[in-house]
PDB file of N, CA and C in Angstrom:
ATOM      1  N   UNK A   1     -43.165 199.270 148.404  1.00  0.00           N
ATOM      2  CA  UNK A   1     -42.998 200.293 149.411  1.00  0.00           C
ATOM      3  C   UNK A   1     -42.874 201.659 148.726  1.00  0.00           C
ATOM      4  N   UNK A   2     -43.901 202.805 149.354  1.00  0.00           N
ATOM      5  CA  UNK A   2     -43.488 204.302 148.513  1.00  0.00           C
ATOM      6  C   UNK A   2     -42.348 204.716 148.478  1.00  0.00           C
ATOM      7  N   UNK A   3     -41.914 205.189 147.768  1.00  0.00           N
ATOM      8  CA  UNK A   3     -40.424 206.070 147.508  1.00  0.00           C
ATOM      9  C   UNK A   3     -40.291 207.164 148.686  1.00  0.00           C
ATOM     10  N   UNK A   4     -41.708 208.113 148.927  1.00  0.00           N
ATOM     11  CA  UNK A   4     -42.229 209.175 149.724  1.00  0.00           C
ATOM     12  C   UNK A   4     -43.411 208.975 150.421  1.00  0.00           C
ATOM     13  N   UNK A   5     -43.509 209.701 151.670  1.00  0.00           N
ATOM     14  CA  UNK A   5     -44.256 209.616 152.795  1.00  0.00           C
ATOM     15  C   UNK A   5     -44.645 211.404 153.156  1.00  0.00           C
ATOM     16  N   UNK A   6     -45.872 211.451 153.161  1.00  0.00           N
ATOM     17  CA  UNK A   6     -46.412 212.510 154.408  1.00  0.00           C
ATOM     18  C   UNK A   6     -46.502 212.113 155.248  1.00  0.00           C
ATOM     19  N   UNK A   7     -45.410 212.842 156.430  1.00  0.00           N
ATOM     20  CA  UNK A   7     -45.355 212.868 157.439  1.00  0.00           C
ATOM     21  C   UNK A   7     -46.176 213.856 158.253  1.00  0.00           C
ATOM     22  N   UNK A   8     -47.381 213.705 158.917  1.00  0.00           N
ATOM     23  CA  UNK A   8     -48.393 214.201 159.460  1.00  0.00           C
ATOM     24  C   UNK A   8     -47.810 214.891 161.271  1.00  0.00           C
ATOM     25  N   UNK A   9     -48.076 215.827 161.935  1.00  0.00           N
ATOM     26  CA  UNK A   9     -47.924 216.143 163.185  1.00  0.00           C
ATOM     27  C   UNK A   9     -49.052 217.119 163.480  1.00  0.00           C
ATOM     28  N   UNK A  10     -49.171 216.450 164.849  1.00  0.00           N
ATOM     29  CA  UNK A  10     -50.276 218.194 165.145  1.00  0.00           C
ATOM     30  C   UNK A  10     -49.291 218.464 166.477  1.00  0.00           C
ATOM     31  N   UNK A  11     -49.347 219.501 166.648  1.00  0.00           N
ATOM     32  CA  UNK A  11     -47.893 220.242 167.404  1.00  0.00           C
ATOM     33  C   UNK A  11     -49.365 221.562 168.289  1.00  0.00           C
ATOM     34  N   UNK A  12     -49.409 221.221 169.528  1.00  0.00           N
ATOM     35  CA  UNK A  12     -49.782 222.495 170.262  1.00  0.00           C
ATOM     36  C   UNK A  12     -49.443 223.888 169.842  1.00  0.00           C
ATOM     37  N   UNK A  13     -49.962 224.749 170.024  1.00  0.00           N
ATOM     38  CA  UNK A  13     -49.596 226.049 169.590  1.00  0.00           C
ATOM     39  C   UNK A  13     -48.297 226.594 170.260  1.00  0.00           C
ATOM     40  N   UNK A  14     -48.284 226.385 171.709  1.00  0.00           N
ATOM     41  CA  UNK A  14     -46.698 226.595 172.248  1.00  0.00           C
ATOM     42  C   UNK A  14     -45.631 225.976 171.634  1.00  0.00           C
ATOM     43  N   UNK A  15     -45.640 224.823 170.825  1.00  0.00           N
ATOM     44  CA  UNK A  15     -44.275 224.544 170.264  1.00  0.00           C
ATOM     45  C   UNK A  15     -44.265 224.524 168.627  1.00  0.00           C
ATOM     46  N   UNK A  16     -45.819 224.750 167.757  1.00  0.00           N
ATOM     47  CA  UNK A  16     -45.308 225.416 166.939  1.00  0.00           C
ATOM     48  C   UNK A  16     -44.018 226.151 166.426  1.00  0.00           C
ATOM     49  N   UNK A  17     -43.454 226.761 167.333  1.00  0.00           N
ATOM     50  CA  UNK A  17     -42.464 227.459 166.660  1.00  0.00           C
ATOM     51  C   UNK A  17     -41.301 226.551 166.482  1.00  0.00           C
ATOM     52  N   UNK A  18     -40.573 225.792 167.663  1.00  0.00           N
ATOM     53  CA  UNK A  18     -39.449 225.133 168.014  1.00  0.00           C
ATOM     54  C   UNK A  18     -39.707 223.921 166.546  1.00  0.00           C
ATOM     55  N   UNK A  19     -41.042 223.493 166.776  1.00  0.00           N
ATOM     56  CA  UNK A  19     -41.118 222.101 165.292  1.00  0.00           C
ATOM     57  C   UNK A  19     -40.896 223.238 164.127  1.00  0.00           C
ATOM     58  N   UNK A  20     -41.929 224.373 163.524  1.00  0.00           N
ATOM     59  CA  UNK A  20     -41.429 224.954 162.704  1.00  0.00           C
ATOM     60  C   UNK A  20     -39.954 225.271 162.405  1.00  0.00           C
ATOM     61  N   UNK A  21     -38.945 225.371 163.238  1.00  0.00           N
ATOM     62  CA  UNK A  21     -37.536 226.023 162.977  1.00  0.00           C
ATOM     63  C   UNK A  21     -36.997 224.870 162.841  1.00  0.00           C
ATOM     64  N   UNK A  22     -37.350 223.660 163.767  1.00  0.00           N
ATOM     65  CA  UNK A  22     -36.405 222.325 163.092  1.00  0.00           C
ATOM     66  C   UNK A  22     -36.791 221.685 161.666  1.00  0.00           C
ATOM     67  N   UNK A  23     -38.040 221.979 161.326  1.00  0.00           N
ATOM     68  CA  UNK A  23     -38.413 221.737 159.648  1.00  0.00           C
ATOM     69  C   UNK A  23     -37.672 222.304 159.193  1.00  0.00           C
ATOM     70  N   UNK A  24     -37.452 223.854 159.310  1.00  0.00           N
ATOM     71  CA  UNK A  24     -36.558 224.924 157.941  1.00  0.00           C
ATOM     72  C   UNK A  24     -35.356 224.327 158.296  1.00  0.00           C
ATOM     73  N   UNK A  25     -34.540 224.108 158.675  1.00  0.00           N
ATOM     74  CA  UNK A  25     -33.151 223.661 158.563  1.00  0.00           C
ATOM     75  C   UNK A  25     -32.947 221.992 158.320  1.00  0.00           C
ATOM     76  N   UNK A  26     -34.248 221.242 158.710  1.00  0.00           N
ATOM     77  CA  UNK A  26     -33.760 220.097 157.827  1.00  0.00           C
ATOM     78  C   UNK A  26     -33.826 219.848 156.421  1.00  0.00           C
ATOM     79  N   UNK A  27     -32.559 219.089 155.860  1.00  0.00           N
ATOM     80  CA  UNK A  27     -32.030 219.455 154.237  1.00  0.00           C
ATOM     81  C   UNK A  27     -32.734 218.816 153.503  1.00  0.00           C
ATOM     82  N   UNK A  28     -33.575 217.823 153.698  1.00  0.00           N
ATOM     83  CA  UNK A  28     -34.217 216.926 152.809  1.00  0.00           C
ATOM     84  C   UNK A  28     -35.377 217.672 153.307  1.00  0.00           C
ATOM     85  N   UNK A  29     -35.566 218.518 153.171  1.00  0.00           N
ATOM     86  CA  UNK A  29     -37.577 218.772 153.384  1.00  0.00           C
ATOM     87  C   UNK A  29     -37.406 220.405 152.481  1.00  0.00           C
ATOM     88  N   UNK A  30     -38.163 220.685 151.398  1.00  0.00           N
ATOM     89  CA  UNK A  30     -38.099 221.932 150.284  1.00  0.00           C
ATOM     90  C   UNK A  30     -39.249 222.736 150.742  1.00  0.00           C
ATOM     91  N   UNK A  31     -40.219 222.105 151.566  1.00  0.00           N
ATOM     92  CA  UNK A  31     -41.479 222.846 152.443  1.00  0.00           C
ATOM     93  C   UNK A  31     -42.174 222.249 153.412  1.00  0.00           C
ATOM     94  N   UNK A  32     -42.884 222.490 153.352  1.00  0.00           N
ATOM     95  CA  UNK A  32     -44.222 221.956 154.099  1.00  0.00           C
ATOM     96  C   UNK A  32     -45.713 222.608 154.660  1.00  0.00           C
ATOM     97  N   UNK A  33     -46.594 221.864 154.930  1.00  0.00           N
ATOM     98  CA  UNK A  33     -47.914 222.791 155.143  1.00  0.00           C
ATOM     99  C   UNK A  33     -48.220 222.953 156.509  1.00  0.00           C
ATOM    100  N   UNK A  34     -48.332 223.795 156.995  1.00  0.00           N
ATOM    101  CA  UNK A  34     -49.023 224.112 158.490  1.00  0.00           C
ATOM    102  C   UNK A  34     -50.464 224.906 158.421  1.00  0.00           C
ATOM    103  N   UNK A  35     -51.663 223.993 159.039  1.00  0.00           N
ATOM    104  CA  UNK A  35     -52.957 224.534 158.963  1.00  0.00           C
ATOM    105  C   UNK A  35     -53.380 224.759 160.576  1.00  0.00           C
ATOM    106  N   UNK A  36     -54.176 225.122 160.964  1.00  0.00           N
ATOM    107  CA  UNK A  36     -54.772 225.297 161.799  1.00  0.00           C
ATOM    108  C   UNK A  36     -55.542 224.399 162.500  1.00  0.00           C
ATOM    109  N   UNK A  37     -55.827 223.696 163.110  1.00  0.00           N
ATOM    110  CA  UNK A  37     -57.048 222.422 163.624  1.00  0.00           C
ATOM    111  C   UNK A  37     -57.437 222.563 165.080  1.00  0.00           C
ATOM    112  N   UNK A  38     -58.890 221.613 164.877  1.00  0.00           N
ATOM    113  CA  UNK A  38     -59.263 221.667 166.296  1.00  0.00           C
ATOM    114  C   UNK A  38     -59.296 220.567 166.890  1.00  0.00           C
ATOM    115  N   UNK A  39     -58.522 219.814 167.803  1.00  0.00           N
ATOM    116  CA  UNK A  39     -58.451 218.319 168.541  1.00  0.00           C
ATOM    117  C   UNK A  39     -59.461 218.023 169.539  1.00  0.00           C
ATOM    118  N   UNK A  40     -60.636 217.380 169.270  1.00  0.00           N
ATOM    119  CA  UNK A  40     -61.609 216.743 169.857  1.00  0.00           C
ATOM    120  C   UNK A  40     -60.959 215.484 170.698  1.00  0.00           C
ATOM    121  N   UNK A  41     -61.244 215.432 171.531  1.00  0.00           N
ATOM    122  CA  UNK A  41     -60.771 213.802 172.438  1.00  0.00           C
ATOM    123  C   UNK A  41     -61.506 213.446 173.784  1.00  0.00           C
ATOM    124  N   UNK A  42     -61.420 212.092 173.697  1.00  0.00           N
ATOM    125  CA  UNK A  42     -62.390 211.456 175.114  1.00  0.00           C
ATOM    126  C   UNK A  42     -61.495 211.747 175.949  1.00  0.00           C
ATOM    127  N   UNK A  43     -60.221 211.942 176.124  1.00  0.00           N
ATOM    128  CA  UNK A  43     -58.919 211.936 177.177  1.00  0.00           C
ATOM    129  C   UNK A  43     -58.904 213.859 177.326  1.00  0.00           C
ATOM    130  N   UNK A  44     -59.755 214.757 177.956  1.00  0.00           N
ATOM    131  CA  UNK A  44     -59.534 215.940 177.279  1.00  0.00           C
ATOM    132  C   UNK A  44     -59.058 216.844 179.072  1.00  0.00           C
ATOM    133  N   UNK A  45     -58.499 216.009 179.732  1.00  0.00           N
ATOM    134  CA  UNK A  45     -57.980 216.398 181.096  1.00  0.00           C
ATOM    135  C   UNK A  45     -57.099 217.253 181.183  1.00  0.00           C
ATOM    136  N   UNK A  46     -56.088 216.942 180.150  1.00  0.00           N
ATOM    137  CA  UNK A  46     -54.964 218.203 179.682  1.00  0.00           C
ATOM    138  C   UNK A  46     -55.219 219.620 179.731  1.00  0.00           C
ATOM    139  N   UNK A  47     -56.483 219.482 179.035  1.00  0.00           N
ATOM    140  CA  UNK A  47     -56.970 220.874 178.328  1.00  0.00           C
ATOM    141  C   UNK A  47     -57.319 222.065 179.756  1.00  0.00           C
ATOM    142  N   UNK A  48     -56.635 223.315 178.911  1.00  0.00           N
ATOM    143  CA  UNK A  48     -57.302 224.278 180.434  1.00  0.00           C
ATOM    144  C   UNK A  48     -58.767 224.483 180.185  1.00  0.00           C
ATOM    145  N   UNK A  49     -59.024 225.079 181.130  1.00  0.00           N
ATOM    146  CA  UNK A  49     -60.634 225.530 181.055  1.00  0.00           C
ATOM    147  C   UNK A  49     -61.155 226.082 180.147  1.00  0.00           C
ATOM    148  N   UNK A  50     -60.771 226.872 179.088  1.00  0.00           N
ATOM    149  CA  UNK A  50     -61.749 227.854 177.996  1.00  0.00           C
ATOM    150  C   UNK A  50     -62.093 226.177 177.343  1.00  0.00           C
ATOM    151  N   UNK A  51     -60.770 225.441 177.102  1.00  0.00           N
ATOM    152  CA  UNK A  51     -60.306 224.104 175.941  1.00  0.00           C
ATOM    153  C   UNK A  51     -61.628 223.069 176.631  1.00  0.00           C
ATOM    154  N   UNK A  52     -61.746 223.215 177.988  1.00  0.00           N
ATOM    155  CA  UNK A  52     -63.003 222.246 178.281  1.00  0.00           C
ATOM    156  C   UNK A  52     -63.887 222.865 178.027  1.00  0.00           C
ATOM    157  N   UNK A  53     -64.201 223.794 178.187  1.00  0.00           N
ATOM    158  CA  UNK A  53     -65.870 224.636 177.995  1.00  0.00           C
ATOM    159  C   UNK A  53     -66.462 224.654 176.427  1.00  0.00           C
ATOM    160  N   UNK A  54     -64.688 224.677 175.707  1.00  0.00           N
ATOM    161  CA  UNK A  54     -65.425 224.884 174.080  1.00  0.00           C
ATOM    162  C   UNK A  54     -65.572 223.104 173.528  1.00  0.00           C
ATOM    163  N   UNK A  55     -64.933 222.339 174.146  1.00  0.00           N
ATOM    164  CA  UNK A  55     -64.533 220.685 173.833  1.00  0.00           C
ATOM    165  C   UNK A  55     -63.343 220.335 172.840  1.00  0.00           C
ATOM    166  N   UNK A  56     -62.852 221.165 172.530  1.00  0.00           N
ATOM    167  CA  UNK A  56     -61.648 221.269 171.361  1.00  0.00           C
ATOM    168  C   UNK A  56     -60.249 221.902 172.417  1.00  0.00           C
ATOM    169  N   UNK A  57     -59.336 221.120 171.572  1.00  0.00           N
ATOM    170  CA  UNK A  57     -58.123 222.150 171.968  1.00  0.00           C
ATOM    171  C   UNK A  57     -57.266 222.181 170.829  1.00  0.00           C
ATOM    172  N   UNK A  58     -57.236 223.887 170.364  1.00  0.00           N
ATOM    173  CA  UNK A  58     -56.886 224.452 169.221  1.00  0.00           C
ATOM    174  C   UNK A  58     -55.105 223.924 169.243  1.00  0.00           C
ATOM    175  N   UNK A  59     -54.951 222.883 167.452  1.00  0.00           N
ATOM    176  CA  UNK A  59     -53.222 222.416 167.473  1.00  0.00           C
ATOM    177  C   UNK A  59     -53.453 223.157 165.834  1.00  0.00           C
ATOM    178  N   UNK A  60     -51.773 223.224 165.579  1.00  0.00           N
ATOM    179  CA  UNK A  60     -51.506 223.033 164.367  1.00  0.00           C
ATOM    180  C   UNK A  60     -51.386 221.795 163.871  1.00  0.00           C
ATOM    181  N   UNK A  61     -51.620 221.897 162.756  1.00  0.00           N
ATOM    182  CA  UNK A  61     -51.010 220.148 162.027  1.00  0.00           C
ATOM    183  C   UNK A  61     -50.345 220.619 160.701  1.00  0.00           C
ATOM    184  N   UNK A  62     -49.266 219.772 161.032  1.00  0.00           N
ATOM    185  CA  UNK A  62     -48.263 219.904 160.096  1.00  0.00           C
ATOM    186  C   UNK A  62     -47.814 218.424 158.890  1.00  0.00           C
ATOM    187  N   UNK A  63     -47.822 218.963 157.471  1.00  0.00           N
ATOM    188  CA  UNK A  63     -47.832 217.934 156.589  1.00  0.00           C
ATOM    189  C   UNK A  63     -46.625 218.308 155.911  1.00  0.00           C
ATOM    190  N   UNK A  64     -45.665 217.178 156.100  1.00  0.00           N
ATOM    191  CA  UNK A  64     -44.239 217.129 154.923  1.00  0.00           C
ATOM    192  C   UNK A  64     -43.983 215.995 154.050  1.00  0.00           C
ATOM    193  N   UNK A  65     -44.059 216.329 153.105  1.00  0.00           N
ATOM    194  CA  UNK A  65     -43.382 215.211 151.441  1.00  0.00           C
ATOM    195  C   UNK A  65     -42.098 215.232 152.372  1.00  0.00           C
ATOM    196  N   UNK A  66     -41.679 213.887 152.412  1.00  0.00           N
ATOM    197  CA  UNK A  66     -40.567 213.240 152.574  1.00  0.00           C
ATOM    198  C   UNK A  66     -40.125 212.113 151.632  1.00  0.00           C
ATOM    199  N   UNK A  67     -38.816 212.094 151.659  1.00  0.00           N
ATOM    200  CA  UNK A  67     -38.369 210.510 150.935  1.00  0.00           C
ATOM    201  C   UNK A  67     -38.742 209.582 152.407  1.00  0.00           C
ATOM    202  N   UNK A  68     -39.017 208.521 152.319  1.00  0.00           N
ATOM    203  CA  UNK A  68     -39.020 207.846 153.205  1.00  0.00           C
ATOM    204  C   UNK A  68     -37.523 207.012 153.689  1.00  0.00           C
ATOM    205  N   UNK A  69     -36.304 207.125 153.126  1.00  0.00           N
ATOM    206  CA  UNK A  69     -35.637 206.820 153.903  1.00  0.00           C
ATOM    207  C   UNK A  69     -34.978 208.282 154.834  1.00  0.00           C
ATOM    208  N   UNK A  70     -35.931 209.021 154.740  1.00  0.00           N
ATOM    209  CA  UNK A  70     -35.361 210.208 155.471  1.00  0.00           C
ATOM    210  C   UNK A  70     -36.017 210.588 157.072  1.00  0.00           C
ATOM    211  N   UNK A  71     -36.836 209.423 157.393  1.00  0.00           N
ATOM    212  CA  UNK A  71     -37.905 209.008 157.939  1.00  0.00           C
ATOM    213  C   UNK A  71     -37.466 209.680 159.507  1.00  0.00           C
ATOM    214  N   UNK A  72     -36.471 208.531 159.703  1.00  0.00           N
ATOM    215  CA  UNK A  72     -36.322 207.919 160.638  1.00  0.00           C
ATOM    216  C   UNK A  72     -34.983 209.316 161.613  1.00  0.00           C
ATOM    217  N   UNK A  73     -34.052 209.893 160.642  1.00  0.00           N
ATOM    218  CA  UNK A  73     -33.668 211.649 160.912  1.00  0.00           C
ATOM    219  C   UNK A  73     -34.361 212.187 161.554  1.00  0.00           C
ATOM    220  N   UNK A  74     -36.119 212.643 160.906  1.00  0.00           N
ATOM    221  CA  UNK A  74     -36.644 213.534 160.858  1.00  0.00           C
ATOM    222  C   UNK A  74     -37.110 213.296 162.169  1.00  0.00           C
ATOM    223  N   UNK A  75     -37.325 212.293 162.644  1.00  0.00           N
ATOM    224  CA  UNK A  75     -38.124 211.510 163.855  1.00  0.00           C
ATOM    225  C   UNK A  75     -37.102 211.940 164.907  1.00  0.00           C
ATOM    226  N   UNK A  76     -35.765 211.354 164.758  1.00  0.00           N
ATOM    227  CA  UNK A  76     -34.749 211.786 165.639  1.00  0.00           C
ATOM    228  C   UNK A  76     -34.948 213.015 165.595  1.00  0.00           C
ATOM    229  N   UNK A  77     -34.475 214.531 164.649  1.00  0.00           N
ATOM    230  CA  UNK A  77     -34.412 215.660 165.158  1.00  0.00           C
ATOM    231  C   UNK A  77     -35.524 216.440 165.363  1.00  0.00           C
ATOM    232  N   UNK A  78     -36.832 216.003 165.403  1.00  0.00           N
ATOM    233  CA  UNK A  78     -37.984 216.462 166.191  1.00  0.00           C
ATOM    234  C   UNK A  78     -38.096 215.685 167.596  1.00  0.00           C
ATOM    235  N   UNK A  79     -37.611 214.776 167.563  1.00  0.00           N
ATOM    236  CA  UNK A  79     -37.831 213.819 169.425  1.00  0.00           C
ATOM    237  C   UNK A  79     -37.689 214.523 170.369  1.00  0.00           C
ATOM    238  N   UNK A  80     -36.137 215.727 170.768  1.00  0.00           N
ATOM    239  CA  UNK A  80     -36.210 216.698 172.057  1.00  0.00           C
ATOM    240  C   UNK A  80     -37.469 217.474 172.002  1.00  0.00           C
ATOM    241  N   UNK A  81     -38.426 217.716 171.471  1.00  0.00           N
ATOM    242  CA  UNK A  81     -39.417 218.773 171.037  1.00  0.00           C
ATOM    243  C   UNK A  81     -40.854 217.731 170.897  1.00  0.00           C
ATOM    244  N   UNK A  82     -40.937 216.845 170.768  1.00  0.00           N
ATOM    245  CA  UNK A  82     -42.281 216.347 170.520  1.00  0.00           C
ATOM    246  C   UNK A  82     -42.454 215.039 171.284  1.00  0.00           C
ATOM    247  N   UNK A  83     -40.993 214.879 172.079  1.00  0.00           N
ATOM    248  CA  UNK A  83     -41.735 213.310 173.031  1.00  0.00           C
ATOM    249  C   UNK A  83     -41.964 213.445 174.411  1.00  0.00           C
ATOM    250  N   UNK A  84     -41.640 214.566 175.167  1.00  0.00           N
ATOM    251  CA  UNK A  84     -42.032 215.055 176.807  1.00  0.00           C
ATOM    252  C   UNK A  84     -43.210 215.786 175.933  1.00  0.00           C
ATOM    253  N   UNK A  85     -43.843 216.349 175.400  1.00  0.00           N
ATOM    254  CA  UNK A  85     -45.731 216.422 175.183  1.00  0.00           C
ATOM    255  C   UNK A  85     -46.187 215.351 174.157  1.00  0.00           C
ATOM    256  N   UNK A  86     -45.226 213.962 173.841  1.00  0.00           N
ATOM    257  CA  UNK A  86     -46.193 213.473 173.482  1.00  0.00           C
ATOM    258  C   UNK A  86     -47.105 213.463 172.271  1.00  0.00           C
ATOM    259  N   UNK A  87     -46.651 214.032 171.503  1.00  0.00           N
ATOM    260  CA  UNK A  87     -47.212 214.526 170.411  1.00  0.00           C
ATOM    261  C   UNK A  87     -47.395 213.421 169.328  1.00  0.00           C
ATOM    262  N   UNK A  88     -48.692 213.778 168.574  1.00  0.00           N
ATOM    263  CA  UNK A  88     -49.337 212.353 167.958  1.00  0.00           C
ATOM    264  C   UNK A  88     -48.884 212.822 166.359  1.00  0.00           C
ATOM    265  N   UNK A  89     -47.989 211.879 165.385  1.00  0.00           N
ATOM    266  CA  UNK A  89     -47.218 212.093 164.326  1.00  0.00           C
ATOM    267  C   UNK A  89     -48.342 210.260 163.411  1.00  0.00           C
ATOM    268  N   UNK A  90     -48.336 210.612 162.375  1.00  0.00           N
ATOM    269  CA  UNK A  90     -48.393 209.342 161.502  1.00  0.00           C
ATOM    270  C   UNK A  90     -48.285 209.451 159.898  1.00  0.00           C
ATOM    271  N   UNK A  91     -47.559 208.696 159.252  1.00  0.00           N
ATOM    272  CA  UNK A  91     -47.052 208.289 157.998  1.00  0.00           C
ATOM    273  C   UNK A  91     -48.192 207.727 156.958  1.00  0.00           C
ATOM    274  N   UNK A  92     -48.365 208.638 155.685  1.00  0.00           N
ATOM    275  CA  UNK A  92     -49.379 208.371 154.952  1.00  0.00           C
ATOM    276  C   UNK A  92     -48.349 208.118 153.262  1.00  0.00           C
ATOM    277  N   UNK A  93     -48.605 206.653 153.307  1.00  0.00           N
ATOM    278  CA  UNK A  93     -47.802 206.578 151.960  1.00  0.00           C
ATOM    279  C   UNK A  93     -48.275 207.620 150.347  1.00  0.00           C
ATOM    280  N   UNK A  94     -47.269 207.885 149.687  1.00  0.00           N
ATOM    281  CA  UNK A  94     -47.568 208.785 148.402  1.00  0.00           C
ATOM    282  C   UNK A  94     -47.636 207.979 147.482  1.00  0.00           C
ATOM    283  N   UNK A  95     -48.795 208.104 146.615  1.00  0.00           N
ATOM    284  CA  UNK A  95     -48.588 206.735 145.486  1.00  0.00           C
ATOM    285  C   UNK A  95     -48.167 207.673 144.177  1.00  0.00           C
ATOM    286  N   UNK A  96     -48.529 209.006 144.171  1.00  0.00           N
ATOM    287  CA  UNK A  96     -47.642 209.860 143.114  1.00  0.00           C
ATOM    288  C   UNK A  96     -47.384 211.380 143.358  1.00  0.00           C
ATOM    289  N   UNK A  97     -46.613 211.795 142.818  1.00  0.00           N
ATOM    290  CA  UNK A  97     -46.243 213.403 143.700  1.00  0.00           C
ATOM    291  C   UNK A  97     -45.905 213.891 142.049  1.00  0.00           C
ATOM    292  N   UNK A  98     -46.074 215.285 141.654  1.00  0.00           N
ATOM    293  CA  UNK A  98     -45.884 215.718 140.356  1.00  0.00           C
ATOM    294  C   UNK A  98     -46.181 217.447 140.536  1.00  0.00           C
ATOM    295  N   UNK A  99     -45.869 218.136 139.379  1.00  0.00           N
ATOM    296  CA  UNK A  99     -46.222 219.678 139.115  1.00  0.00           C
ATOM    297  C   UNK A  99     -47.171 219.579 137.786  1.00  0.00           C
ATOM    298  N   UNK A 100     -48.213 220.157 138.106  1.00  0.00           N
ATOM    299  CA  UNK A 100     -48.876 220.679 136.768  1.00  0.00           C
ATOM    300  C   UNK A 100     -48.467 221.632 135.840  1.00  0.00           C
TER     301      UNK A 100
END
């Protein structure tokens, strides 16, 4: 079992901020990456109208080095914020993490 896990999220642009501010204050996380993406889907009913016309609906996705027994915290103090939208999260094991 890895020691560490990327923990993957794509977070709508409206709650960007609320997931960003609960990352900076949790103690086991030293950063993380937030990029830009575009979510393609057969389910795309959600989306307002520009989001149907272009077929995408613009999320962030967010990537954090975690220990993996820190897992299951991080899950709890993002849940008020990411389980009424539902938000799609998944765990990519680390087979080595280092500085050049």
């Amino acid at each position: 079992m890895p020691e560490q896990v990327i923990f993957t999220l794509n977070v709508p642009t409206d709650l960007k901020d609320d997931v960003v501010d609960k990352l900076i204050t949790f103690s086991s996380i030293t950063g993380f990456n937030l990029k830009t993406i575009s979510g393609y889907s057969k389910e795309h009913s959600q989306f307002d109208i520009a989001e149907q016309v272009e077929g995408y609906r613009a999320f962030y996705q967010i990537e954090v080095l975690i220990p993996l027994t820190d897992i299951k915290q991080l899950k709890a103090s993002l849940n008020p914020i990411c389980q009424p939208a539902k938000l799609k999260y998944w765990l990519t094991p680390v087979i080595e993490s280092a500085h050049f």
